[in-house]
N, C-alpha and C. Protein backbone atom coordinates (compact mmCIF):
# COMPACT_ATOMS: atom_id res chain seq x y z
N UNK A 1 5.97 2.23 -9.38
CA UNK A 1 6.90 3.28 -9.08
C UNK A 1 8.25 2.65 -8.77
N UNK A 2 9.26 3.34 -9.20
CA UNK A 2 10.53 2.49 -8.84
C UNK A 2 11.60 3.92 -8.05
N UNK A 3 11.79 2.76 -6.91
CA UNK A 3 13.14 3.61 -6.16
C UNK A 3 14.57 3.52 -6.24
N UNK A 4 15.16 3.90 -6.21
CA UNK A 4 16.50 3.80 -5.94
C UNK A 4 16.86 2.67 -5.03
N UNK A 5 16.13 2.44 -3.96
CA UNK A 5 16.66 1.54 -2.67
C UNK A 5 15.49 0.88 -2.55
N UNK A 6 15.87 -0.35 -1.96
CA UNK A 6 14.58 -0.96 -0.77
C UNK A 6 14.50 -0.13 0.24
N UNK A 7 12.95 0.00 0.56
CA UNK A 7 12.58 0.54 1.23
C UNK A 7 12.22 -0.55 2.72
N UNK A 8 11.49 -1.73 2.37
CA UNK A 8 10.79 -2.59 3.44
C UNK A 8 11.05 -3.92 2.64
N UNK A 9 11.25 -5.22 3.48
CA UNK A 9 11.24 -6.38 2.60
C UNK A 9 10.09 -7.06 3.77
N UNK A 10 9.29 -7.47 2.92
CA UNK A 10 8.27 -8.24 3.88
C UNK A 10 8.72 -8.31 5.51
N UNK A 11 9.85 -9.51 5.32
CA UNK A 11 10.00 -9.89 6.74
C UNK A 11 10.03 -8.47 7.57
N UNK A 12 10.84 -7.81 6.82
CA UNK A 12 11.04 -6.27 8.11
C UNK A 12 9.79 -6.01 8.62
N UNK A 13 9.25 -5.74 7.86
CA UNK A 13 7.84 -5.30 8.03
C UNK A 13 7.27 -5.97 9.63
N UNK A 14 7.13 -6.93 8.84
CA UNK A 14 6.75 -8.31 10.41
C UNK A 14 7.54 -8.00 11.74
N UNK A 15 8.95 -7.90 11.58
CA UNK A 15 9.60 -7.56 12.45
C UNK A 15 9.01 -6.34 13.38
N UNK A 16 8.76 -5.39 12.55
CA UNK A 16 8.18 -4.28 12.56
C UNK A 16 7.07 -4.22 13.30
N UNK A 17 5.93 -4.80 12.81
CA UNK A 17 4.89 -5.05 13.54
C UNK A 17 5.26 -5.68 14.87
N UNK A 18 5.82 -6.56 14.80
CA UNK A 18 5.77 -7.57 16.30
C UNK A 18 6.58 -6.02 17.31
N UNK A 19 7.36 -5.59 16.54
CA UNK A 19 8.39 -4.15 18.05
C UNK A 19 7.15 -3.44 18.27
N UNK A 20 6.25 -2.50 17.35
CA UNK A 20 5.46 -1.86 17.51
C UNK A 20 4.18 -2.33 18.52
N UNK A 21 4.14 -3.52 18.47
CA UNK A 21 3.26 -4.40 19.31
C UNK A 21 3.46 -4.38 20.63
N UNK A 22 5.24 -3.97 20.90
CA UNK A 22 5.70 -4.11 22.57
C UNK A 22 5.77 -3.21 22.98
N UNK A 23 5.04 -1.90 22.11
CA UNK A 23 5.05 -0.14 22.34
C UNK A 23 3.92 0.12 22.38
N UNK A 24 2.92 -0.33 22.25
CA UNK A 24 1.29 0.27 22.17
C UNK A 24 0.66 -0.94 23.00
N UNK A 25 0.18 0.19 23.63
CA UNK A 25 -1.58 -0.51 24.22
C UNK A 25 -2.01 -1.64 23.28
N UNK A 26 -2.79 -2.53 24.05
CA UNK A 26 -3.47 -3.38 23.07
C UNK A 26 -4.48 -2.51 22.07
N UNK A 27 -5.43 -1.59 22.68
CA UNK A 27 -6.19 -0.83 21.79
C UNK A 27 -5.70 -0.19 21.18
N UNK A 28 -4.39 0.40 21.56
CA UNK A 28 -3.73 1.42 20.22
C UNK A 28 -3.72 0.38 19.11
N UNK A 29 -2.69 -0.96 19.11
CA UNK A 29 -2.00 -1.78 18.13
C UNK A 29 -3.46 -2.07 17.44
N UNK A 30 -4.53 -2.49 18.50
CA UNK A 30 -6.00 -3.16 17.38
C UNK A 30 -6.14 -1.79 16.37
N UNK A 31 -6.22 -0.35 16.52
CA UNK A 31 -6.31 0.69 15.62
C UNK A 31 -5.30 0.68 14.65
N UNK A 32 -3.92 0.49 15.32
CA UNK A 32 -2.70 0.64 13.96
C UNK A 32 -3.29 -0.37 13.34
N UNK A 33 -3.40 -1.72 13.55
CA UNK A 33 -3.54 -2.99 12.57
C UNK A 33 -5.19 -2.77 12.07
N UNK A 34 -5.58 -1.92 12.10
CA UNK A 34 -7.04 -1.29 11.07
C UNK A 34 -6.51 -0.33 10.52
N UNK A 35 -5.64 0.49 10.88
CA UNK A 35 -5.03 1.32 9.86
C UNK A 35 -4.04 0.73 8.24
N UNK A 36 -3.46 -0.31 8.94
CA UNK A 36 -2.74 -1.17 8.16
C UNK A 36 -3.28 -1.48 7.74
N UNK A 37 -4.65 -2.33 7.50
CA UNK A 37 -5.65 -3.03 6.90
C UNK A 37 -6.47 -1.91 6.03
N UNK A 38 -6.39 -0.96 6.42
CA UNK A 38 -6.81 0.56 5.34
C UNK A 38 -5.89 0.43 4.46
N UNK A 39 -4.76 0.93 4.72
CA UNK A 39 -3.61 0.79 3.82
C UNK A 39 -3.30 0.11 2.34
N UNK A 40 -3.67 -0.86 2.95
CA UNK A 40 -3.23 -1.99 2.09
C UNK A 40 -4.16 -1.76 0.93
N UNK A 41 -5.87 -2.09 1.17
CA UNK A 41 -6.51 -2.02 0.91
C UNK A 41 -6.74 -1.04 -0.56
N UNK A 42 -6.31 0.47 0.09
CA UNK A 42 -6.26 1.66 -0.80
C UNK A 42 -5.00 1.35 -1.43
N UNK A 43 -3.81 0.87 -1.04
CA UNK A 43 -3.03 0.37 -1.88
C UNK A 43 -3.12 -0.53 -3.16
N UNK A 44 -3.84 -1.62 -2.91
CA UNK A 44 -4.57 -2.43 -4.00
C UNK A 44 -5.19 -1.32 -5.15
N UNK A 45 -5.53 -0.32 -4.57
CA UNK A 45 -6.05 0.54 -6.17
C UNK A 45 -5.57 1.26 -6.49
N UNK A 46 -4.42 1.62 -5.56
CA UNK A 46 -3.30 2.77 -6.55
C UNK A 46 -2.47 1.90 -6.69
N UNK A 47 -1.54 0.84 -6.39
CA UNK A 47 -0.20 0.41 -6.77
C UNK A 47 -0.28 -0.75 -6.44
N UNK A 48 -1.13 -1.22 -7.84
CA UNK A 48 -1.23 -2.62 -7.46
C UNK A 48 -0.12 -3.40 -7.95
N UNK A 49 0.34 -4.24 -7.86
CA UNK A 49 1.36 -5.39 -8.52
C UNK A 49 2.71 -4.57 -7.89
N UNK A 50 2.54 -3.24 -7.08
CA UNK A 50 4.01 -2.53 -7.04
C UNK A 50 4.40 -3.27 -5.34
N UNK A 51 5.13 -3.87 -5.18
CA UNK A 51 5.03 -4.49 -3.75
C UNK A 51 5.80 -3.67 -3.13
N UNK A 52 6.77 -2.45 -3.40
CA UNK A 52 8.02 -1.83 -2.37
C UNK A 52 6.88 -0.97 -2.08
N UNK A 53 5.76 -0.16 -2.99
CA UNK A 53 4.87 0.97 -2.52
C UNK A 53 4.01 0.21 -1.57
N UNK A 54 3.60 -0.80 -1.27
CA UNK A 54 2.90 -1.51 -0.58
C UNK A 54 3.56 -1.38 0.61
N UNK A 55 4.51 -2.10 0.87
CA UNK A 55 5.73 -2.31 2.25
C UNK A 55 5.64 -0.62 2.81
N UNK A 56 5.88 0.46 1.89
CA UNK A 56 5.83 1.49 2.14
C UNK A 56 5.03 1.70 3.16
N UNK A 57 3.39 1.44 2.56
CA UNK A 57 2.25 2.20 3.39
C UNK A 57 2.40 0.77 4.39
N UNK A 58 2.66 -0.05 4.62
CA UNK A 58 2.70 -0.88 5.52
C UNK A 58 3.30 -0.08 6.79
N UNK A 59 4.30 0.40 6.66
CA UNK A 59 4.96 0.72 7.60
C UNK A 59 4.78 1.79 8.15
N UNK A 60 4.59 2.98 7.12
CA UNK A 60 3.37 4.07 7.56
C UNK A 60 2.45 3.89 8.05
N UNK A 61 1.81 2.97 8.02
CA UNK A 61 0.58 2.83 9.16
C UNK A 61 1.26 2.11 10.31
N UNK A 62 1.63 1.19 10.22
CA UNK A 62 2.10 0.88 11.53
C UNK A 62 3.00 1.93 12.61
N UNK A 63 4.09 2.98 11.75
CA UNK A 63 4.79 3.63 12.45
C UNK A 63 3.62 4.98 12.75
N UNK A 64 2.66 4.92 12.17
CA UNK A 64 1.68 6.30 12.61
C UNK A 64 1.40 6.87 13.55
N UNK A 65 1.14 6.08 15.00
CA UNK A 65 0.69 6.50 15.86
C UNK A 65 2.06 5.91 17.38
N UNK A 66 2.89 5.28 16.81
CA UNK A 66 4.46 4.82 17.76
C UNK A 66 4.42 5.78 19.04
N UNK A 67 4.33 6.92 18.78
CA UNK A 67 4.78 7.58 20.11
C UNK A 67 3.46 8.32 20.72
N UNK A 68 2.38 8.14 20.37
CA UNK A 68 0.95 8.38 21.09
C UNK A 68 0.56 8.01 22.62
N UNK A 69 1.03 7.60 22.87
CA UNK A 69 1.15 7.18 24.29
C UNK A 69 1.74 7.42 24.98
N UNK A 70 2.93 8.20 24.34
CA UNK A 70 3.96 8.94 24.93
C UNK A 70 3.67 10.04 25.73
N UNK A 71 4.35 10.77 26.54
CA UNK A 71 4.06 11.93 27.41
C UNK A 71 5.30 13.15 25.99
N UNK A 72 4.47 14.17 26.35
CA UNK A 72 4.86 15.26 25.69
C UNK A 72 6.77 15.18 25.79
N UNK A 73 6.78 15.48 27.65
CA UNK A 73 8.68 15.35 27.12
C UNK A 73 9.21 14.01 26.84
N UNK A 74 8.40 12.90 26.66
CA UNK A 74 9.16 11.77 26.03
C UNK A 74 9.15 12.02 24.51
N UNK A 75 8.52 12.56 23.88
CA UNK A 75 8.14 13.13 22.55
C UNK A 75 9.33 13.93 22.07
N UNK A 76 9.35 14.76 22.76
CA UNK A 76 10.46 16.20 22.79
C UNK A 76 11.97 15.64 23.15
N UNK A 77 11.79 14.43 23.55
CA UNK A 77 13.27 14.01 24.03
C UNK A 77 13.46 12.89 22.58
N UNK A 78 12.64 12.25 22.19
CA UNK A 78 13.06 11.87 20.85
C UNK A 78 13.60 12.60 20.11
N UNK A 79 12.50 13.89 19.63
CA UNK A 79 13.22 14.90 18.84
C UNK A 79 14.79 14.95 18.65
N UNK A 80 14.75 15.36 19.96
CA UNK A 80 16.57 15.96 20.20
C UNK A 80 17.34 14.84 20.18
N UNK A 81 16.97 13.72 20.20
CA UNK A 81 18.09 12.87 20.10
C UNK A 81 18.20 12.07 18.71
């Protein structure tokens, strides 16, 4: 599949992971990084050789569950801002 833009370049990604790491529980991050490891995985059989659709679901899983731990008006105060 081809986009217009980069979406993720590896390193971001990493970057990515390590912030998300200083926002979740240890048990949340062990679930995102099995979600990620889903990801990828099902990625390998739809878009294989495509590496930006890859980075994609990379980051979708990692950003999936970011504010789960959050309290409702910390949620609602993202929104609005």
């Amino acid at each position: 599949m081809s986009y217009p833009y980069t979406f993720f370049r590896p390193d971001q990604i990493e970057k990515l992971r390590l912030r998300v790491a200083k926002i979740l529980s240890e048990k949340r991050m062990k679930h995102v990084l099995g979600v990620e490891q889903m990801a990828f995985r099902l990625g390998l059989l739809f878009f294989w050789g495509d590496d930006e659709s890859m980075n994609i679901l990379s980051a979708a899983a990692l950003l999936h569950d970011v504010t789960k731990e959050y309290s409702v008006a910390e949620q609602l105060n993202i929104m609005k801002n």
